[in-house]
N, C-alpha and C. Protein backbone atom coordinates (compact mmCIF):
# COMPACT_ATOMS: atom_id res chain seq x y z
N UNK A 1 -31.64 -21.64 -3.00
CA UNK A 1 -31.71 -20.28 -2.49
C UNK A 1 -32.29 -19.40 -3.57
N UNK A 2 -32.94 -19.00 -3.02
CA UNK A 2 -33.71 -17.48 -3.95
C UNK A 2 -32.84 -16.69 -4.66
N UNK A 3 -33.28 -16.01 -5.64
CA UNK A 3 -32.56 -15.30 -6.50
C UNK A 3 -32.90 -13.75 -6.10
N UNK A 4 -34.24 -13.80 -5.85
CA UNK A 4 -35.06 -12.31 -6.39
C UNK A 4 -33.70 -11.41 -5.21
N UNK A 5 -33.91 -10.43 -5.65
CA UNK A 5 -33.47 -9.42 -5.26
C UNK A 5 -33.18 -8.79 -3.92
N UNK A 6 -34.12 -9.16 -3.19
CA UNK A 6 -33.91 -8.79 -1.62
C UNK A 6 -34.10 -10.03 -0.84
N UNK A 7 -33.78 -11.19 -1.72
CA UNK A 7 -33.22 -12.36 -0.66
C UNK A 7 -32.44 -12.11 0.47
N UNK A 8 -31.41 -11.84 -0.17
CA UNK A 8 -30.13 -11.83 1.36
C UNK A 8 -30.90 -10.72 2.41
N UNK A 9 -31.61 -9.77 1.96
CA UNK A 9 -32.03 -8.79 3.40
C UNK A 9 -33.24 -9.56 3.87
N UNK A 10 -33.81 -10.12 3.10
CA UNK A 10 -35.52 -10.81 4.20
C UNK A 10 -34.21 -12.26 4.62
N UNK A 11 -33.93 -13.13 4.01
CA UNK A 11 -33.01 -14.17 4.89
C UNK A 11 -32.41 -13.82 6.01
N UNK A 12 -31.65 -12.37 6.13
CA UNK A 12 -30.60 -12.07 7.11
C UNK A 12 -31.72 -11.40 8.28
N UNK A 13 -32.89 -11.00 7.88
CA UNK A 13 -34.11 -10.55 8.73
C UNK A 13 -35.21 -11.22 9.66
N UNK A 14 -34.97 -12.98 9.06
CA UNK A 14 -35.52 -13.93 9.61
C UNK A 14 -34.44 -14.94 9.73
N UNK A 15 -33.17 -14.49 10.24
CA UNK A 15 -32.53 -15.52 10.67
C UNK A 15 -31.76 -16.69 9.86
N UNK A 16 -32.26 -16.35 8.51
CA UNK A 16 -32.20 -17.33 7.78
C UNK A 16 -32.79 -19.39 8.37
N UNK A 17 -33.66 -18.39 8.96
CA UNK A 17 -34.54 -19.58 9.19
C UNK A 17 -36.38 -19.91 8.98
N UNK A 18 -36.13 -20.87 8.37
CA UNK A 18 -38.27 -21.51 7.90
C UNK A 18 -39.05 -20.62 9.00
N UNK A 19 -39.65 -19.49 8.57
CA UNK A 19 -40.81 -19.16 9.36
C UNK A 19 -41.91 -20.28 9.74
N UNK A 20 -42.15 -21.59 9.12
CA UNK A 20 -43.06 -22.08 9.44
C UNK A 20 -42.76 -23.13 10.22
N UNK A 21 -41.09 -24.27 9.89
CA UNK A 21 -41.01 -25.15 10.74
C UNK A 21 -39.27 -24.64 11.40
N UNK A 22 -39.11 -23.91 11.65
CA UNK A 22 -37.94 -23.26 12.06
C UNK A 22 -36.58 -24.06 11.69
N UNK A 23 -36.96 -24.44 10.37
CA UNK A 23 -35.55 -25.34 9.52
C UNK A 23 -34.30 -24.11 9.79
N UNK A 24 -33.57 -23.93 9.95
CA UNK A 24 -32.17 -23.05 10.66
C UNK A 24 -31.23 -23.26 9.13
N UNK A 25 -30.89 -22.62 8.81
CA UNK A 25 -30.17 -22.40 7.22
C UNK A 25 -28.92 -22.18 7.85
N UNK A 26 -28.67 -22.13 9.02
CA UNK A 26 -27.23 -21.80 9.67
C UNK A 26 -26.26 -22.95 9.98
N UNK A 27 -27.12 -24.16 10.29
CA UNK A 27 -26.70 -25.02 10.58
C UNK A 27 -26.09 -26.11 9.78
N UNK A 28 -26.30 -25.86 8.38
CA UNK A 28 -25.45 -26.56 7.37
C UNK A 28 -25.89 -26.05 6.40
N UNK A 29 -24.86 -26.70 5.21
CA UNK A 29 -25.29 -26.06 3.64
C UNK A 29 -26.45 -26.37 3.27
N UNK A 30 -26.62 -27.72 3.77
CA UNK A 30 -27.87 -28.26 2.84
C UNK A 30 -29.20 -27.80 4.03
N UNK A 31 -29.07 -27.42 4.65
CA UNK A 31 -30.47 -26.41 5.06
C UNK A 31 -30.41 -25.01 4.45
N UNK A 32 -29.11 -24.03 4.42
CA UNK A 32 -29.15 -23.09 3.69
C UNK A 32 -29.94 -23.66 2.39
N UNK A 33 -29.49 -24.45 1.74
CA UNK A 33 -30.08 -24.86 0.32
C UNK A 33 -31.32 -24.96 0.31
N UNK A 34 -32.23 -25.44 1.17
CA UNK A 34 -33.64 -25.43 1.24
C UNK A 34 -34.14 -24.04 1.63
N UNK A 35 -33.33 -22.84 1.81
CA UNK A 35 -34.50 -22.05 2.29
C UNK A 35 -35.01 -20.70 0.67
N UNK A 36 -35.83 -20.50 0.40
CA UNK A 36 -36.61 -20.41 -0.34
C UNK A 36 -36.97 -18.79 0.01
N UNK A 37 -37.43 -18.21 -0.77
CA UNK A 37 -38.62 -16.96 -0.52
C UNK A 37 -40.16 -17.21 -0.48
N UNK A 38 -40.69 -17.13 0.19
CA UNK A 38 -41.86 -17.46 0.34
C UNK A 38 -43.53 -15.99 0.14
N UNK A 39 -44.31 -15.85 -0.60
CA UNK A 39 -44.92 -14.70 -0.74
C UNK A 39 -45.70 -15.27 0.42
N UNK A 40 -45.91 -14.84 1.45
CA UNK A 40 -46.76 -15.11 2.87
C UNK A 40 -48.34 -14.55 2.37
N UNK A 41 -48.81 -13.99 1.54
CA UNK A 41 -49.93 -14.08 1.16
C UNK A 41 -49.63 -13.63 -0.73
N UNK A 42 -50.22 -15.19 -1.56
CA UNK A 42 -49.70 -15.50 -2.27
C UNK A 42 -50.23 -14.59 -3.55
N UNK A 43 -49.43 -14.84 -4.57
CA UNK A 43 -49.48 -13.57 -5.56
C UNK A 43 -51.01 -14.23 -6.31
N UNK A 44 -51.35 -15.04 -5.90
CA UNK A 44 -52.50 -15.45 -6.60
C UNK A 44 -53.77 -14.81 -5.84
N UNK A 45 -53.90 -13.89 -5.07
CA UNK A 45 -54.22 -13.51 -4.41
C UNK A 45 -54.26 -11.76 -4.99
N UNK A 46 -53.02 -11.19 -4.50
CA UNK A 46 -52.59 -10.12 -5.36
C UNK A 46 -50.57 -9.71 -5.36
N UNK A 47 -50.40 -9.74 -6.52
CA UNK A 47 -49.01 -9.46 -7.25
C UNK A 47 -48.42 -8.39 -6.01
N UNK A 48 -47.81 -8.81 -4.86
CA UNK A 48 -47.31 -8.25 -3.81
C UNK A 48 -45.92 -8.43 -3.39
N UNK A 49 -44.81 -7.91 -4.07
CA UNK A 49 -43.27 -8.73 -3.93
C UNK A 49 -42.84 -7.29 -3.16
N UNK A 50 -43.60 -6.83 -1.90
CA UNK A 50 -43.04 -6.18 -0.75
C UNK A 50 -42.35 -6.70 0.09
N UNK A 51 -41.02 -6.11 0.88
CA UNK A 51 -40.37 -6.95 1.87
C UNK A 51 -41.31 -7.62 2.93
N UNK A 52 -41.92 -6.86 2.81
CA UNK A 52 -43.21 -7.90 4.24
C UNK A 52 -43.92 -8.44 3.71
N UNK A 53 -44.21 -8.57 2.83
CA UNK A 53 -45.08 -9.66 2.40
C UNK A 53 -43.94 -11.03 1.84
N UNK A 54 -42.67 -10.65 1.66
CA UNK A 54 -41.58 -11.64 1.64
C UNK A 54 -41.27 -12.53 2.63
N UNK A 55 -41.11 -13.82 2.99
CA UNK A 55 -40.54 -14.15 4.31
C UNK A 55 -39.57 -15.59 3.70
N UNK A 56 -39.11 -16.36 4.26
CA UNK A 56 -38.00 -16.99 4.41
C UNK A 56 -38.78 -18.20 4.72
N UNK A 57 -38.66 -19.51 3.38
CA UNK A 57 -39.35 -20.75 4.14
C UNK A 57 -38.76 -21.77 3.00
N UNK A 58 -38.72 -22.93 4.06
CA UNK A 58 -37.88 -24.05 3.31
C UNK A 58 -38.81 -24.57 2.47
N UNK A 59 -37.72 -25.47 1.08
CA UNK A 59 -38.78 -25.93 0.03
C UNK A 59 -39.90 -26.73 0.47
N UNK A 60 -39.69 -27.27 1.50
CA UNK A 60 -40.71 -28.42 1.93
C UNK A 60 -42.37 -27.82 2.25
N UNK A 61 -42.02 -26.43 3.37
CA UNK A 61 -42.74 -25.63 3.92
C UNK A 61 -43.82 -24.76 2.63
N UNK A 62 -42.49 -24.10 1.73
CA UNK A 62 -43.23 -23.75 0.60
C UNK A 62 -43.89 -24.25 -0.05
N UNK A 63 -43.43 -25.19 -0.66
CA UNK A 63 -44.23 -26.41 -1.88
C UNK A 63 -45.63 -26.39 -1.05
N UNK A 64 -45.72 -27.13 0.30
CA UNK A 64 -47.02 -27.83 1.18
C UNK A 64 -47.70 -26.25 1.25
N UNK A 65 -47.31 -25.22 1.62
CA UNK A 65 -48.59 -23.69 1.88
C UNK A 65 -49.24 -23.92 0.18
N UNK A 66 -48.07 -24.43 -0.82
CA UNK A 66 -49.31 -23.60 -1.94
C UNK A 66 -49.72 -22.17 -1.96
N UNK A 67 -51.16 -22.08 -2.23
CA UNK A 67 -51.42 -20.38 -2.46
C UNK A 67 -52.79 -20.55 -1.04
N UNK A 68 -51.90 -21.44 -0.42
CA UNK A 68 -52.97 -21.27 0.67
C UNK A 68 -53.03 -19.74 1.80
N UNK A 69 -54.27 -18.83 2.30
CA UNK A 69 -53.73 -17.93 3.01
C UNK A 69 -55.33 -17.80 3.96
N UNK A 70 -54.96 -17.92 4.84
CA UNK A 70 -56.58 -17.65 5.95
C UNK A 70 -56.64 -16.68 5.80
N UNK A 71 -57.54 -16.40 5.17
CA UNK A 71 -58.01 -14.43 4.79
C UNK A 71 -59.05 -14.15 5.93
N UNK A 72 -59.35 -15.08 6.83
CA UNK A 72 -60.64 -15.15 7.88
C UNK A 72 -59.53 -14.81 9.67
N UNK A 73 -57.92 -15.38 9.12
CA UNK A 73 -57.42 -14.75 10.39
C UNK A 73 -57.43 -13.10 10.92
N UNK A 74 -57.46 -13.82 12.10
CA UNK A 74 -57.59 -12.18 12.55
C UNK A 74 -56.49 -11.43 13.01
N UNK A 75 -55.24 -11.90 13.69
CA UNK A 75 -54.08 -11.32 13.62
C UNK A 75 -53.03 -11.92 13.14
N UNK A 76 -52.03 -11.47 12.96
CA UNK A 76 -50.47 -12.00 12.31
C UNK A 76 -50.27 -13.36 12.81
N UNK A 77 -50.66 -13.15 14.05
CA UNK A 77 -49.78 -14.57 14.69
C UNK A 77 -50.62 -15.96 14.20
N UNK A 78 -52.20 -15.21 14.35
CA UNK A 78 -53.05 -16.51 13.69
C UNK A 78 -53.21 -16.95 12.02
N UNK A 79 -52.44 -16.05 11.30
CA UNK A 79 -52.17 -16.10 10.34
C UNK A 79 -50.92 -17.50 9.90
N UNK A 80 -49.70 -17.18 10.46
CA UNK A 80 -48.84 -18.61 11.33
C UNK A 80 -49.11 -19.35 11.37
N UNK A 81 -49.91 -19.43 12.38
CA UNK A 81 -50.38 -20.64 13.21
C UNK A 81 -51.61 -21.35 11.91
N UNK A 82 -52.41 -20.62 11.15
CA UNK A 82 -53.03 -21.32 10.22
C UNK A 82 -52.45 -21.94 9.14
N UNK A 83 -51.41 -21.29 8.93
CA UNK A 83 -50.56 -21.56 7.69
C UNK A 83 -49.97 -22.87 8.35
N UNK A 84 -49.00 -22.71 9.20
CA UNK A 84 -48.14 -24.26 10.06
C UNK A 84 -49.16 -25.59 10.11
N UNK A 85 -50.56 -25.11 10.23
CA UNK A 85 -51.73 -26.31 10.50
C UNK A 85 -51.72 -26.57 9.00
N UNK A 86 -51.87 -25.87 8.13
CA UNK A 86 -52.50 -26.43 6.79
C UNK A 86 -51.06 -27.44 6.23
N UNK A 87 -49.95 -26.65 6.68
CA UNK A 87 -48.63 -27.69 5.91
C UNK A 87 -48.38 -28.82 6.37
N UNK A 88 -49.01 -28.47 8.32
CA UNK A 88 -48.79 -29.98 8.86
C UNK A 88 -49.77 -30.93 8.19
N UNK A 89 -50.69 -30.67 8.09
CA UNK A 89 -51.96 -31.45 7.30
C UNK A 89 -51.77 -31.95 5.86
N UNK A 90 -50.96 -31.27 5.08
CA UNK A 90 -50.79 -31.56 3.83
C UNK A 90 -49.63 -32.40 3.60
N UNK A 91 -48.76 -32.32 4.58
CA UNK A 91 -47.41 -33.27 5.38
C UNK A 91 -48.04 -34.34 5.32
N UNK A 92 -48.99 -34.48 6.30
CA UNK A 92 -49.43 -36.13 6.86
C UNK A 92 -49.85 -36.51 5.95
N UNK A 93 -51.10 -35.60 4.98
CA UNK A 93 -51.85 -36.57 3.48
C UNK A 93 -50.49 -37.15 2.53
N UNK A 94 -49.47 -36.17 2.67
CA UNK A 94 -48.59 -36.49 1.44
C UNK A 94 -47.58 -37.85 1.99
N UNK A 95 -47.40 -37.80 3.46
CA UNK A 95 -46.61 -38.73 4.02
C UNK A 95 -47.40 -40.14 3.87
N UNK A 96 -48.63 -40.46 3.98
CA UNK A 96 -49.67 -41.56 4.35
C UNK A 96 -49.43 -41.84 2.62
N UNK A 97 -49.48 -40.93 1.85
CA UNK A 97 -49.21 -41.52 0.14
C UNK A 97 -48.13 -42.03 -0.08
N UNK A 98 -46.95 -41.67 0.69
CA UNK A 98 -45.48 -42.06 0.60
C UNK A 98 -45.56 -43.83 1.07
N UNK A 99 -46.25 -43.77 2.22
CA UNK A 99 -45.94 -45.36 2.68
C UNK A 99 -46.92 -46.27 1.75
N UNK A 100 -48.44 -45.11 1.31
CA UNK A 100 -48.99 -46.42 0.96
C UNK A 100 -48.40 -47.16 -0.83
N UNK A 101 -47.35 -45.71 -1.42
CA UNK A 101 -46.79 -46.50 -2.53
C UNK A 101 -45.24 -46.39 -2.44
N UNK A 102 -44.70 -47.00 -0.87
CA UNK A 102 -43.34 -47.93 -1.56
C UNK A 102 -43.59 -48.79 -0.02
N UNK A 103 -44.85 -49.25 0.47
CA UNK A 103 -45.01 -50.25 1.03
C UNK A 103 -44.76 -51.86 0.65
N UNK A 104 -45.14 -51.62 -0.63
CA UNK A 104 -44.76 -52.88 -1.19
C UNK A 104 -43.48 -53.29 -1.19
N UNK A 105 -42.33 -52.03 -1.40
CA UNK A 105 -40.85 -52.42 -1.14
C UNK A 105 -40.03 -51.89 0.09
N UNK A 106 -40.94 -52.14 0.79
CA UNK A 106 -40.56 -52.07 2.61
C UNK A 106 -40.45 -53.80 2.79
């Protein structure tokens, strides 16, 4: 769980649930434990630690966005929806590396 400062109000604002794969932090500790602060358009970009530019996303979700951000979307929602495609994508490359090194001890 996040430290910064207005954790508990962006968590309690999104449910305390993954904006990207709707991981539910309600439903046990160890999902609370994964949920994270997430900069939805990343400080590598520009140094932006506004509540809206804050959102609520599990480590898995976070780690896979990176400082990824479609600067070419055109509204909020396709903003989402680009972000959810790039993690699912970076999911599958990272999952296909998982089997092809502990295949040998399958």
């Amino acid at each position: 769980m996040s430290h910064h400062k207005f954790a508990k109000q962006i968590h309690e604002r999104d449910n305390y649930t993954c904006v990207y794969c709707n991981l539910d932090g309600k439903l046990s500790y160890i999902n609370y434990r994964m949920l994270t602060l997430d900069h939805l358009k990343p400080k590598a970009y520009e140094e932006n630690n506004s509540i809206e530019n804050l959102i609520t996303a599990c480590f898995i979700c976070n780690q896979f966005k990176g400082h990824f951000y479609p600067e070419y979307a055109k509204t909020q929602k396709d903003v989402f929806n680009e972000i959810r495609k790039h993690i699912k994508t970076q999911l599958s490359f990272d999952f296909k590396k998982y089997i092809s090194d502990v295949k040998k001890f399958i």
